[in-house]
Protein backbone atom coordinates (compact mmCIF):
# COMPACT_ATOMS: atom_id res chain seq x y z
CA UNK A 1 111.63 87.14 100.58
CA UNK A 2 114.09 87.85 97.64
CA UNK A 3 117.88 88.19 98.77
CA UNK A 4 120.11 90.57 97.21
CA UNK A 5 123.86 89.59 96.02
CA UNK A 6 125.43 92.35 97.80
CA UNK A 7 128.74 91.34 96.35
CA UNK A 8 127.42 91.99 93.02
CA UNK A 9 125.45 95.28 93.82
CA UNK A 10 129.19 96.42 95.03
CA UNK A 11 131.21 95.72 92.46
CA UNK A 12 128.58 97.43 90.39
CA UNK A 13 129.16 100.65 92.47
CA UNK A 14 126.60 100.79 94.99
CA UNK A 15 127.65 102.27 98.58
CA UNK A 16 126.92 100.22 101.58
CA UNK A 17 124.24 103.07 102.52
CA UNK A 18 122.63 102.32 99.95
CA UNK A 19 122.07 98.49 100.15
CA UNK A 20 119.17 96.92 102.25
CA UNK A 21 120.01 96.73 105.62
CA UNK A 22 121.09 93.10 107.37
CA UNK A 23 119.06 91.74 109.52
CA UNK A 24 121.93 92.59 112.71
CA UNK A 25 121.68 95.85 112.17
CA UNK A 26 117.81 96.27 111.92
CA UNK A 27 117.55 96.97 115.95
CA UNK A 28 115.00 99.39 116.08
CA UNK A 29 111.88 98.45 118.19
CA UNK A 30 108.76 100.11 118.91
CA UNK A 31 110.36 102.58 121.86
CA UNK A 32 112.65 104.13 119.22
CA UNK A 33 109.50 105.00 116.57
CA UNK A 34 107.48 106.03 119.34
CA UNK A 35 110.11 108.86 120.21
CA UNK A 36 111.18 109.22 116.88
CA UNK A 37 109.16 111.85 115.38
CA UNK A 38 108.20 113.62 118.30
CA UNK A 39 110.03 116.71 117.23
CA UNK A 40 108.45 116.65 114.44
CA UNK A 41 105.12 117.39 116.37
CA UNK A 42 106.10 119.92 119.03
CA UNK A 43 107.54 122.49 116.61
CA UNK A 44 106.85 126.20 116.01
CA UNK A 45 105.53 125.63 113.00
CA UNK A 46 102.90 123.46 113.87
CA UNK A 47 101.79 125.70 116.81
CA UNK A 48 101.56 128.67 114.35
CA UNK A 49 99.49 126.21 111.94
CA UNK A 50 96.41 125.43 115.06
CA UNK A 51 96.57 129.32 115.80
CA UNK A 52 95.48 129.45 111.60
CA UNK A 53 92.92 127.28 112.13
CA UNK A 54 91.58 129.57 115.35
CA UNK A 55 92.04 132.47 113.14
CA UNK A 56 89.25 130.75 110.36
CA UNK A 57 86.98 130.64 113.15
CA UNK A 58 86.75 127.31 114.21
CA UNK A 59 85.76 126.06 117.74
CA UNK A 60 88.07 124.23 120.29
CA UNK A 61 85.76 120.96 119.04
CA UNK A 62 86.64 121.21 115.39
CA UNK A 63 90.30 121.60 115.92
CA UNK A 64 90.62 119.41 118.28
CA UNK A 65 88.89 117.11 116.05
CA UNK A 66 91.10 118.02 112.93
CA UNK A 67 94.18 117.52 114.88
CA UNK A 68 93.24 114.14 116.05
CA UNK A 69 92.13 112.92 112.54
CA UNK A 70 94.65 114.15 111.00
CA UNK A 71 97.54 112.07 113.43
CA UNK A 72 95.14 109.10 112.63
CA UNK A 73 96.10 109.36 108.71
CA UNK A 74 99.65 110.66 109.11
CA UNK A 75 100.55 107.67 111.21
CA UNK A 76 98.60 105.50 108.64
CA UNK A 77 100.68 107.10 106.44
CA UNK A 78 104.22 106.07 107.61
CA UNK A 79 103.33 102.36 108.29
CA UNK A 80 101.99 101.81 104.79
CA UNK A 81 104.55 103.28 103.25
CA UNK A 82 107.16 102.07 105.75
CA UNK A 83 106.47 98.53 105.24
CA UNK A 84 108.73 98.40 102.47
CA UNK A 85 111.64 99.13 104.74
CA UNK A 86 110.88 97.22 107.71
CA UNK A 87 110.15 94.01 104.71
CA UNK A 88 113.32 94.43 102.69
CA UNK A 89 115.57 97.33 104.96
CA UNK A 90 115.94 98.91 101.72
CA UNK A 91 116.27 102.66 101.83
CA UNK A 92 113.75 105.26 100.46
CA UNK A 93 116.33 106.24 97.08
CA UNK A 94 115.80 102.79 95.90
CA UNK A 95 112.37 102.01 96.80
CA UNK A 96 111.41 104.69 94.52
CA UNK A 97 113.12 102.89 91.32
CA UNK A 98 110.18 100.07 92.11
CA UNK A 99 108.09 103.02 90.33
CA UNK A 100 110.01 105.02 88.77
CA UNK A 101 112.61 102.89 87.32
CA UNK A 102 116.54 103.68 87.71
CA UNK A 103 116.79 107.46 86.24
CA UNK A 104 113.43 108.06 86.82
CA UNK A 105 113.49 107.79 90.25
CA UNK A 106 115.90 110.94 90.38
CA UNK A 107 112.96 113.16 89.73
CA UNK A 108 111.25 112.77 92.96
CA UNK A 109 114.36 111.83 94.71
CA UNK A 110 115.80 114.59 93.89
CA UNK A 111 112.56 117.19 94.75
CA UNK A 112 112.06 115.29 97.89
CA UNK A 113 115.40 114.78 99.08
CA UNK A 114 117.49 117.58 97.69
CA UNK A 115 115.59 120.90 97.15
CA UNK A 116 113.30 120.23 99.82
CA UNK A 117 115.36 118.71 102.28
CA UNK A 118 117.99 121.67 101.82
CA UNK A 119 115.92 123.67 102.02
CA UNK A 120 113.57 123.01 104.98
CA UNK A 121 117.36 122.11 106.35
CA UNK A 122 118.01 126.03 105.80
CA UNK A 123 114.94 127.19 107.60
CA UNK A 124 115.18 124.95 110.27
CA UNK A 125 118.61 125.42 111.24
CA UNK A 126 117.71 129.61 111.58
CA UNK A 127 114.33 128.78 113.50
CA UNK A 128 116.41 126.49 115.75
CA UNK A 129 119.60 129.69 115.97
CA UNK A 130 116.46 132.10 116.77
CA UNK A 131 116.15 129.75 120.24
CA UNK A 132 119.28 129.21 120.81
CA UNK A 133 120.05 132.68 120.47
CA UNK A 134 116.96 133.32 123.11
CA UNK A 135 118.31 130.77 125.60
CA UNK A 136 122.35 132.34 125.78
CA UNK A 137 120.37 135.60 125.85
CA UNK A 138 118.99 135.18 129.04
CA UNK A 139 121.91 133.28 130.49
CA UNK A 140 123.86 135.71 128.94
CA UNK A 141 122.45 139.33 128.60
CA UNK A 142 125.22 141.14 126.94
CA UNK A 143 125.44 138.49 123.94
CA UNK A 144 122.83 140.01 122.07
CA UNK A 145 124.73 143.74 122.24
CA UNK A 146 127.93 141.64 120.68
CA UNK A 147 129.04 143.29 117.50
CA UNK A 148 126.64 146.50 117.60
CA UNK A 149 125.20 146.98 114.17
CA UNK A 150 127.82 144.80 112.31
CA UNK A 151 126.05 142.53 110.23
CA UNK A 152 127.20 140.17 107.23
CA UNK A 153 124.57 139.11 104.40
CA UNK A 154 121.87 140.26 106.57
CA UNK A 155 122.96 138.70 109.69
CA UNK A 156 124.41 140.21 113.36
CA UNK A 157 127.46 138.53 115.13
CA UNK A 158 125.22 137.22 117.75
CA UNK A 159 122.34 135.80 114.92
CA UNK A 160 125.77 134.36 113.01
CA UNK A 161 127.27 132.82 116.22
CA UNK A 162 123.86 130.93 116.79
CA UNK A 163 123.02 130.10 113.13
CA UNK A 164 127.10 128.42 113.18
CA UNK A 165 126.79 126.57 116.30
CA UNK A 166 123.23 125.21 115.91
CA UNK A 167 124.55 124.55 112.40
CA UNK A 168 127.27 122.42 114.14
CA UNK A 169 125.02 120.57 116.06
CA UNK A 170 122.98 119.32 113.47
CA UNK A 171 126.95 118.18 112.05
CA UNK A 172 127.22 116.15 115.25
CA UNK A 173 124.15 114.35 114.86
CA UNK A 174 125.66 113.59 111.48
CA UNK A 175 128.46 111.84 112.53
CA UNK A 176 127.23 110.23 115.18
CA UNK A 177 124.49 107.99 112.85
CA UNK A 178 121.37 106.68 112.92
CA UNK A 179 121.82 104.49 116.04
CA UNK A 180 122.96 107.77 118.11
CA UNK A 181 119.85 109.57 116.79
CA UNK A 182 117.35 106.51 117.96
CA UNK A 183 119.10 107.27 121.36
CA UNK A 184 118.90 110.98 120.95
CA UNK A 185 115.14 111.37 120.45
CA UNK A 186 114.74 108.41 123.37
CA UNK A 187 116.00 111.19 125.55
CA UNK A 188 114.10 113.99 124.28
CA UNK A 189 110.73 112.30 124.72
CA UNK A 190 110.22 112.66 128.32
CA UNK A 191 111.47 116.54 127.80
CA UNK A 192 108.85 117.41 125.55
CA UNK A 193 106.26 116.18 127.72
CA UNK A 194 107.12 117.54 130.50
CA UNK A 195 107.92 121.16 129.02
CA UNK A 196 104.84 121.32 127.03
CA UNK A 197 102.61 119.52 129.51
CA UNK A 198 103.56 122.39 131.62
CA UNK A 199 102.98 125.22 128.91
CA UNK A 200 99.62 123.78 128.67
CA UNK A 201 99.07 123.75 132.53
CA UNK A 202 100.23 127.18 133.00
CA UNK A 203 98.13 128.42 130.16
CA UNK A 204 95.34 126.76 131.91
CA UNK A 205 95.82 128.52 134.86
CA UNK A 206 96.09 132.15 133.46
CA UNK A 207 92.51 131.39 131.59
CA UNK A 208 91.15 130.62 134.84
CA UNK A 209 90.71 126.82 134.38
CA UNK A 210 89.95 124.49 131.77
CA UNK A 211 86.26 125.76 131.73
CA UNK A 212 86.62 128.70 129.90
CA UNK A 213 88.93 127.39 127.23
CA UNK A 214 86.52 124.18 126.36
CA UNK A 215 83.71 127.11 126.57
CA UNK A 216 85.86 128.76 123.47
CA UNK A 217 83.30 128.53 120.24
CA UNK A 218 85.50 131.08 117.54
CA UNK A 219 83.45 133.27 115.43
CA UNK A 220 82.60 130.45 112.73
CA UNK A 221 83.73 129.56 109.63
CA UNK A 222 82.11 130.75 106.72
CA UNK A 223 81.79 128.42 103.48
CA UNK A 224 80.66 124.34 103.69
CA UNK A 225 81.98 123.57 107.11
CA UNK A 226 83.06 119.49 105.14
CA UNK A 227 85.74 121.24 103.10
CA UNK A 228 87.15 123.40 105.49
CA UNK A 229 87.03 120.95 108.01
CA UNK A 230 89.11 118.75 105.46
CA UNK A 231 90.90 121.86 104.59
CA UNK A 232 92.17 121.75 108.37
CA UNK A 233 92.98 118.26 108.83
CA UNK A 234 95.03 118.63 105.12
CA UNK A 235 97.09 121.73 107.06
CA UNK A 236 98.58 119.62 109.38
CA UNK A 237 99.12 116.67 107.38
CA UNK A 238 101.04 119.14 104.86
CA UNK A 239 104.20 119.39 107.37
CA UNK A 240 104.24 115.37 107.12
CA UNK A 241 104.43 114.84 102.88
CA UNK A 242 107.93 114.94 102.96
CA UNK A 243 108.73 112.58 105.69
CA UNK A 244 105.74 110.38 104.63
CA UNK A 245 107.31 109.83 101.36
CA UNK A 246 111.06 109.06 102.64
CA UNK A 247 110.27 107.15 105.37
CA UNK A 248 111.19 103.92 105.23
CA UNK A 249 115.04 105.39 105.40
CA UNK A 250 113.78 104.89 108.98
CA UNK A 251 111.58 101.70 108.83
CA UNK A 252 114.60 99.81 107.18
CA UNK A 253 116.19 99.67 110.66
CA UNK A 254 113.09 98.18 112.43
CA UNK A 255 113.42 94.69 114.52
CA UNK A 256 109.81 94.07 112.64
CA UNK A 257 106.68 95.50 110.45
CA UNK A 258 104.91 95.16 113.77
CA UNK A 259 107.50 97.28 115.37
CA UNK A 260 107.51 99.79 113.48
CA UNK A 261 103.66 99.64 112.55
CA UNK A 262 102.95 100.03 116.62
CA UNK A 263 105.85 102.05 117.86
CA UNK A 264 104.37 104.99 114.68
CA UNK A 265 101.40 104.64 115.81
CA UNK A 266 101.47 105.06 119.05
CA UNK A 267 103.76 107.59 119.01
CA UNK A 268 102.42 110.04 116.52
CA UNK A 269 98.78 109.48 118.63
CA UNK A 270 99.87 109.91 121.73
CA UNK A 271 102.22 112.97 120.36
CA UNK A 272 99.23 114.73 118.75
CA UNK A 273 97.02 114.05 122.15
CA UNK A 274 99.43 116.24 123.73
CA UNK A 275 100.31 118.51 121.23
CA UNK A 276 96.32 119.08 121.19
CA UNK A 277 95.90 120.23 124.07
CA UNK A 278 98.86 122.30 124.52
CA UNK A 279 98.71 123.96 121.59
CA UNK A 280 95.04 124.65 122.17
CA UNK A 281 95.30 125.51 125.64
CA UNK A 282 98.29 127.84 124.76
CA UNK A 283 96.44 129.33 122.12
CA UNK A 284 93.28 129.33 123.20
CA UNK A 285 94.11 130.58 127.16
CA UNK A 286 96.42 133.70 125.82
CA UNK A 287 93.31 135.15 123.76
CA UNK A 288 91.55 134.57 127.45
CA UNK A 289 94.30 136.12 129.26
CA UNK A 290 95.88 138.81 127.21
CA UNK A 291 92.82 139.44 124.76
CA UNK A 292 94.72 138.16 122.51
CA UNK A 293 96.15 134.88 120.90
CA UNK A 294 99.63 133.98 121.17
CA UNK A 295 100.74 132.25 118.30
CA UNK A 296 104.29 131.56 118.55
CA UNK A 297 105.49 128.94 121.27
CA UNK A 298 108.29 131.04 121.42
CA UNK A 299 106.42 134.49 122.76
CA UNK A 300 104.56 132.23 125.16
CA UNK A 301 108.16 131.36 126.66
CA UNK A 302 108.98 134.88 126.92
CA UNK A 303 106.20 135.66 129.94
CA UNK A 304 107.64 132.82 132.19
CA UNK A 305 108.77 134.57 135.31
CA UNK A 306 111.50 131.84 136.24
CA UNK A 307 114.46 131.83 134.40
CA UNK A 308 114.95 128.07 134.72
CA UNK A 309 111.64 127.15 133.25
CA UNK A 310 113.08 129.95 130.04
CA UNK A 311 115.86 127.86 129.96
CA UNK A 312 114.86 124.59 129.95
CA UNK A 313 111.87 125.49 127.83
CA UNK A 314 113.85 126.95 125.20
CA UNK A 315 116.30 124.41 125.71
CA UNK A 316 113.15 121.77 124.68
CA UNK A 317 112.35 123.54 121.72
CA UNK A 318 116.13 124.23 120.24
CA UNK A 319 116.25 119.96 120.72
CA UNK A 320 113.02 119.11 119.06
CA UNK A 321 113.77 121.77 116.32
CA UNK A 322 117.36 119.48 115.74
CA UNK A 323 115.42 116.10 115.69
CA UNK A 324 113.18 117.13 112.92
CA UNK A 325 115.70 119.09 111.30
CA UNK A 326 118.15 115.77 111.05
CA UNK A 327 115.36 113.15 110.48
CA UNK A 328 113.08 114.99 108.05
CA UNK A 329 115.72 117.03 106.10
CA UNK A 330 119.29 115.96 106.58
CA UNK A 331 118.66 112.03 106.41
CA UNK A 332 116.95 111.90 102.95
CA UNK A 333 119.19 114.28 101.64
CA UNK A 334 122.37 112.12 102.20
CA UNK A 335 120.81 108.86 100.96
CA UNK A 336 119.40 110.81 98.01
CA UNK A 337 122.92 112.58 97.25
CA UNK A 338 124.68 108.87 98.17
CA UNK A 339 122.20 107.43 95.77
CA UNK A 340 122.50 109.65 92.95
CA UNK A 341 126.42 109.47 93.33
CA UNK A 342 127.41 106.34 94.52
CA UNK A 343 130.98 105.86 93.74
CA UNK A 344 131.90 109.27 95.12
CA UNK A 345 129.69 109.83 98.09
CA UNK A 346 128.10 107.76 101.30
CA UNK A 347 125.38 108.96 103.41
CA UNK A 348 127.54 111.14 106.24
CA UNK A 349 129.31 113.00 103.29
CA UNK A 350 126.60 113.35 101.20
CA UNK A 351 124.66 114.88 104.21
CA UNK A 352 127.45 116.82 105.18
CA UNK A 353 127.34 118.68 101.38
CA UNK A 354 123.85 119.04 101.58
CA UNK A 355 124.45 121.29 105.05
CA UNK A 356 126.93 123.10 103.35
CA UNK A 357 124.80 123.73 100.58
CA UNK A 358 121.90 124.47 103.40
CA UNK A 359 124.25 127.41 104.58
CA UNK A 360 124.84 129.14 101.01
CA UNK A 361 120.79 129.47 100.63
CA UNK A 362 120.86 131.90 103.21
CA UNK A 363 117.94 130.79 105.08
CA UNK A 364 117.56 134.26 106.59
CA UNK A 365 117.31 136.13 103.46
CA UNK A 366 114.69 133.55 102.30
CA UNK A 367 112.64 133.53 105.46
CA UNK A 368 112.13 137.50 104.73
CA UNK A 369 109.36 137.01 102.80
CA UNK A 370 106.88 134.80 103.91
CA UNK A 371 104.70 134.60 101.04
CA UNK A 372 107.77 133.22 98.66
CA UNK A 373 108.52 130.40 101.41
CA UNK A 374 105.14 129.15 101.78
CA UNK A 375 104.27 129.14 97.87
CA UNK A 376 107.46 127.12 97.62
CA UNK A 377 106.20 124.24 100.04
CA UNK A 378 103.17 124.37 98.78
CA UNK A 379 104.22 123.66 95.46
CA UNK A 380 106.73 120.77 96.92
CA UNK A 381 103.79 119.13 99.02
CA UNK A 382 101.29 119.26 95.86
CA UNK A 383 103.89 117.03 93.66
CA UNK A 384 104.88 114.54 96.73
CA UNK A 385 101.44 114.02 97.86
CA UNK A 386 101.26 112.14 94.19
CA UNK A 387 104.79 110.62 95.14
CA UNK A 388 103.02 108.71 97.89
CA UNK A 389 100.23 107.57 96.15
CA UNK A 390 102.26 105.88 93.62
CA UNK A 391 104.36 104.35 95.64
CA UNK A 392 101.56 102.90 97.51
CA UNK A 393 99.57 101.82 94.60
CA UNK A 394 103.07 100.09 92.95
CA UNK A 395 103.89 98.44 96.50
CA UNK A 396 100.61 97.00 97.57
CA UNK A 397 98.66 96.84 94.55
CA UNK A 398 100.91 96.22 91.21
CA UNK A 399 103.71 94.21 93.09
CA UNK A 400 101.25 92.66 96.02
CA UNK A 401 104.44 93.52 98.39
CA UNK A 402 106.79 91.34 96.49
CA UNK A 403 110.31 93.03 95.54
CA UNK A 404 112.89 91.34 93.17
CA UNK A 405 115.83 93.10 95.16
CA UNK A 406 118.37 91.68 92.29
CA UNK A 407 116.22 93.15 89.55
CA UNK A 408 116.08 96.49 91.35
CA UNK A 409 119.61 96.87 91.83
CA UNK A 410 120.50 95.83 88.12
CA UNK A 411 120.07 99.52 86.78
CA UNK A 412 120.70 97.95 83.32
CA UNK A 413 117.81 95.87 82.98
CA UNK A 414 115.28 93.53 84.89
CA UNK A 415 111.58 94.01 85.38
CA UNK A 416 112.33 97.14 86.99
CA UNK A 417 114.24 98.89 84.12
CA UNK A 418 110.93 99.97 82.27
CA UNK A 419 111.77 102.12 78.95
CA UNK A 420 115.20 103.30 79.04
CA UNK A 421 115.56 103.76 82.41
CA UNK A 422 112.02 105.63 83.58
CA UNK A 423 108.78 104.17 83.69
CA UNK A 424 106.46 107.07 81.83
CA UNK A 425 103.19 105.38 83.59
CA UNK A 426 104.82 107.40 87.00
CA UNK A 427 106.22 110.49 85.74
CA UNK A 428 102.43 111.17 83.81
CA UNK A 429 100.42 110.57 87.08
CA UNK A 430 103.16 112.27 88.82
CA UNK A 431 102.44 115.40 86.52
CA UNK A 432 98.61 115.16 86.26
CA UNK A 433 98.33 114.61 89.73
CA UNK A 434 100.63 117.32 90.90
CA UNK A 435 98.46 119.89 88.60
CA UNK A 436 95.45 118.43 89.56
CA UNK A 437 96.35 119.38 93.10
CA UNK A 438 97.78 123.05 92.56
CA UNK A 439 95.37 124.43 89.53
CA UNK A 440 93.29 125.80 92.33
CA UNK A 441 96.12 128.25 93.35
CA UNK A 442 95.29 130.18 90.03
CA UNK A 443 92.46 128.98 88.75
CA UNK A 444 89.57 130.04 91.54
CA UNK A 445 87.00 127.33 90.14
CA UNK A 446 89.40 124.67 91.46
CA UNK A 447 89.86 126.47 94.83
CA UNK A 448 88.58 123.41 96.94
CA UNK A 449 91.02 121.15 95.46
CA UNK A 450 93.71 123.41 96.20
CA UNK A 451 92.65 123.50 99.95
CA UNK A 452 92.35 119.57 100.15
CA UNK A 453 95.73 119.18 97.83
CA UNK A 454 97.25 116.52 99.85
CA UNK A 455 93.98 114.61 99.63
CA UNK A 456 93.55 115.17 96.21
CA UNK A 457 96.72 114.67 95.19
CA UNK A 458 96.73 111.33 96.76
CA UNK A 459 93.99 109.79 95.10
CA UNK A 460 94.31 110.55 92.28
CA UNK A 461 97.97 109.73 91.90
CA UNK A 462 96.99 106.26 93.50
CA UNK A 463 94.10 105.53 90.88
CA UNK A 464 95.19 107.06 87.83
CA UNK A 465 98.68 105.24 88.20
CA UNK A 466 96.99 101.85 89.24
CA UNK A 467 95.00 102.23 85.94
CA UNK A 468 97.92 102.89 84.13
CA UNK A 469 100.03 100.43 85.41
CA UNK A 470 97.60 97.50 85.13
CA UNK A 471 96.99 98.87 81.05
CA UNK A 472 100.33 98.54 80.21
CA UNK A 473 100.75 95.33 81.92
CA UNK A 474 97.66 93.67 80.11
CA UNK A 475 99.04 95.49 76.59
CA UNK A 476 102.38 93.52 77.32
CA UNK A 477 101.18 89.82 78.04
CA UNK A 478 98.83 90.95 74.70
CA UNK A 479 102.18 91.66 72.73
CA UNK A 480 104.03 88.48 73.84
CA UNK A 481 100.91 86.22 73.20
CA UNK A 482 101.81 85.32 69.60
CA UNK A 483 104.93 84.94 69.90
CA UNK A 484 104.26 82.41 72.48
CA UNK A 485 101.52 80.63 70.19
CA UNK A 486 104.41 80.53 67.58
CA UNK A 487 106.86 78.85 70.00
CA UNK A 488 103.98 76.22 71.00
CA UNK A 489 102.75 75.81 67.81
């Protein structure tokens, strides 16, 4: 494996954060990846995505099915393209100059891991106030009265004391690093089970036993049943393109490749299992019950008659909203902001701007129209869909896993310098790619592909970059040929 002269990548201004990590420090084993993106499974948003796919008219057995398939690829996914990081430790910012090259890597580093990161940061941090605000609420009834009708930019006292302090707690995560946050999500695992194990179970119970939910067939979907199908499995997998593309900012702390490989696995499986049937039996038993479906985790909460199981249900859902909030937003926005400033930021204050900068968004004002939010993300997932596929296609096919670490961090020249900094081959298949993914959106023809855009986007990005890359390699042994003739001559 190629070792990097650390001395010399810090006297040329690189931060600490920023260098791979050292072998002491890489002590993450397969218990900490198992819990480590389980927040990022048991969210709201992901329960309001499965009541979508009820809503299209699919059967328990095709969602069930998408969900399943879909946890298959994601966690696919994040060991491929975590391998880097468990190999080398280095983080996601500079893997992407193995493509990119040094200033061409700030075009998806900065789409990944500042606009989007700030901005799911924003949204977040308001979905996870919106709990907390539920939880004092019923410990305290008379906090939701505070203020009256005072409101500034849109928000009451009681909506602004929430959105501060769950604000702050996302700060404290911060500061207390990535080795507090391995600890932090160890904790929440057995939480989330048990709180949404039991939403399932008392769902269950209020349809009158599993029977009737499994008996659930949905009206049908109309259209070819292949696509939509895919269409499904490509809805969950959307909330995943951004932390599919950054993650080996986590993978460069594993013990091993096989650590991190199993401990994913596993965990976004077994995860998915249970968010399966939860969701489903949530879903699926409040249509039973109530005649209608109950979409949002957060109404099902609501009809608990014990105020304990309120609290420590809402308690469950304010944590796992922090743990993806921290590792899918917060993380790659400090590296990327440490990476793209190096001699005047690290990773804590470079995440600590990009929470600042999550607050002046105004989250709340955003989240007011739905439609704007959602043709955002969908524009962010159809470009880093191609991210992935590049870096996938550089890493495993064009480099066959072998990284000159030196060469990477010499932003001056080296192998991995390309043509003034960028390497055009990825920024092309980047573009093509990223239309080829979203024409559908206007174009009606290309519909399909916009429904299967993380599929699409994918491929394509993975062949039509391989292609590239291998063409321009063969055009430069071509071009130093006679000058080598010359010399042996």
């Amino acid at each position: 494996m190629s070792q990097l002269n650390r001395q010399d990548a810090l006297a040329a201004g690189y931060s600490k954060d920023v260098l791979p990590t050292q072998e002491k420090n890489r002590n993450w084993g397969i218990g900490n990846f198992f819990s480590v993106w389980m927040g990022s499974v048991h969210n709201i948003p992901n329960y309001i995505a499965i009541g979508g796919l009820f809503a299209l008219g699919m059967s328990v057995g095709q969602v069930f099915a998408a969900i399943l398939v879909a946890s298959v690829i994601i966690a696919a996914m994040l060991v491929l393209n975590g391998h880097a990081g468990s190999k080398y430790g280095l983080p996601f910012a500079m893997l992407l100059r193995l493509s990119y090259g040094p200033k061409g890597a700030m075009i998806p580093g900065v789409l990944r891991g500042v606009i989007s990161a700030i901005m799911w940061f924003g949204f977040q941090t308001y979905a996870g106030s919106q709990a907390l605000s539920i939880l004092i609420g019923k410990l305290w009834p008379t906090y939701l009265t505070l203020g009256g009708d005072w409101n500034l930019l849109g928000l009451t006292l009681p909506a602004m004391i929430s959105f501060v302090l769950f604000w702050l707690f996302n700060v404290a995560l911060i500061y207390g690093g990535m080795g507090f946050l391995g600890k932090f999500t160890n904790i929440l695992s057995p939480l989330v089970y048990i709180v949404f194990g039991g939403m399932a179970i008392w769902a269950i119970n209020l349809a009158g036993g599993i029977g009737p939910i499994l008996e659930y067939t949905g009206s049908g979907v109309a259209g070819n049943k292949i696509i939509i199908f895919f269409a499904a499995v490509t809805a969950v997998i959307a909330a995943w393109a951004a932390p599919i593309v950054n993650v080996s900012d986590f993978t460069k702390l594993a013990k091993s490749t096989k650590a991190q490989a199993v401990g994913q696995t596993a965990g976004l499986v077994v995860a998915y299992l249970l968010f399966a049937i939860a969701s489903i039996s949530i879903i699926v038993g409040s249509e039973i019950a109530f005649g209608t479906p109950i979409w949002n985790v957060l109404d099902v909460v609501a009809r608990f008659d014990s105020t304990f199981a309120i609290a420590i249900s809402v308690l469950t859902l304010c944590l796992t909203t922090l743990s993806v909030n921290v590792t899918g937003n917060i993380v790659p926005a400090g590296y990327q902001l440490a990476s793209l400033f190096p001699k005047k930021l690290t990773f804590k204050s470079g995440a600590i701007l990009a929470a600042i900068i999550g607050i002046l968004t105004m989250p709340w004002k955003l989240m007011e129209s739905a439609t704007g939010v959602f043709t955002f993300l969908n524009i962010v997932g159809g470009i880093l869909a191609p991210v992935t596929g590049i870096m996938l296609a550089h890493y495993f096919i064009i480099a066959k896993k072998h990284i000159d670490l030196n060469a990477l961090y010499d932003a001056k020249k080296g192998r991995y310098h390309y043509k003034n900094g960028f390497n055009v081959n990825a920024i092309v298949t980047t573009v093509i790619a990223g239309v080829v993914c979203l024409i559908g959106n206007v174009v009606p023809l290309f519909k399909p592909l916009y429904d299967m855009s993380w599929f699409v986007g994918i491929i394509v990005a993975f062949i039509l970059y391989t292609v590239l890359q291998s063409a321009s390699a063969k055009r430069s042994v071509l071009d130093k040929t006679p000058e080598l003739t010359k010399e042996n001559s």
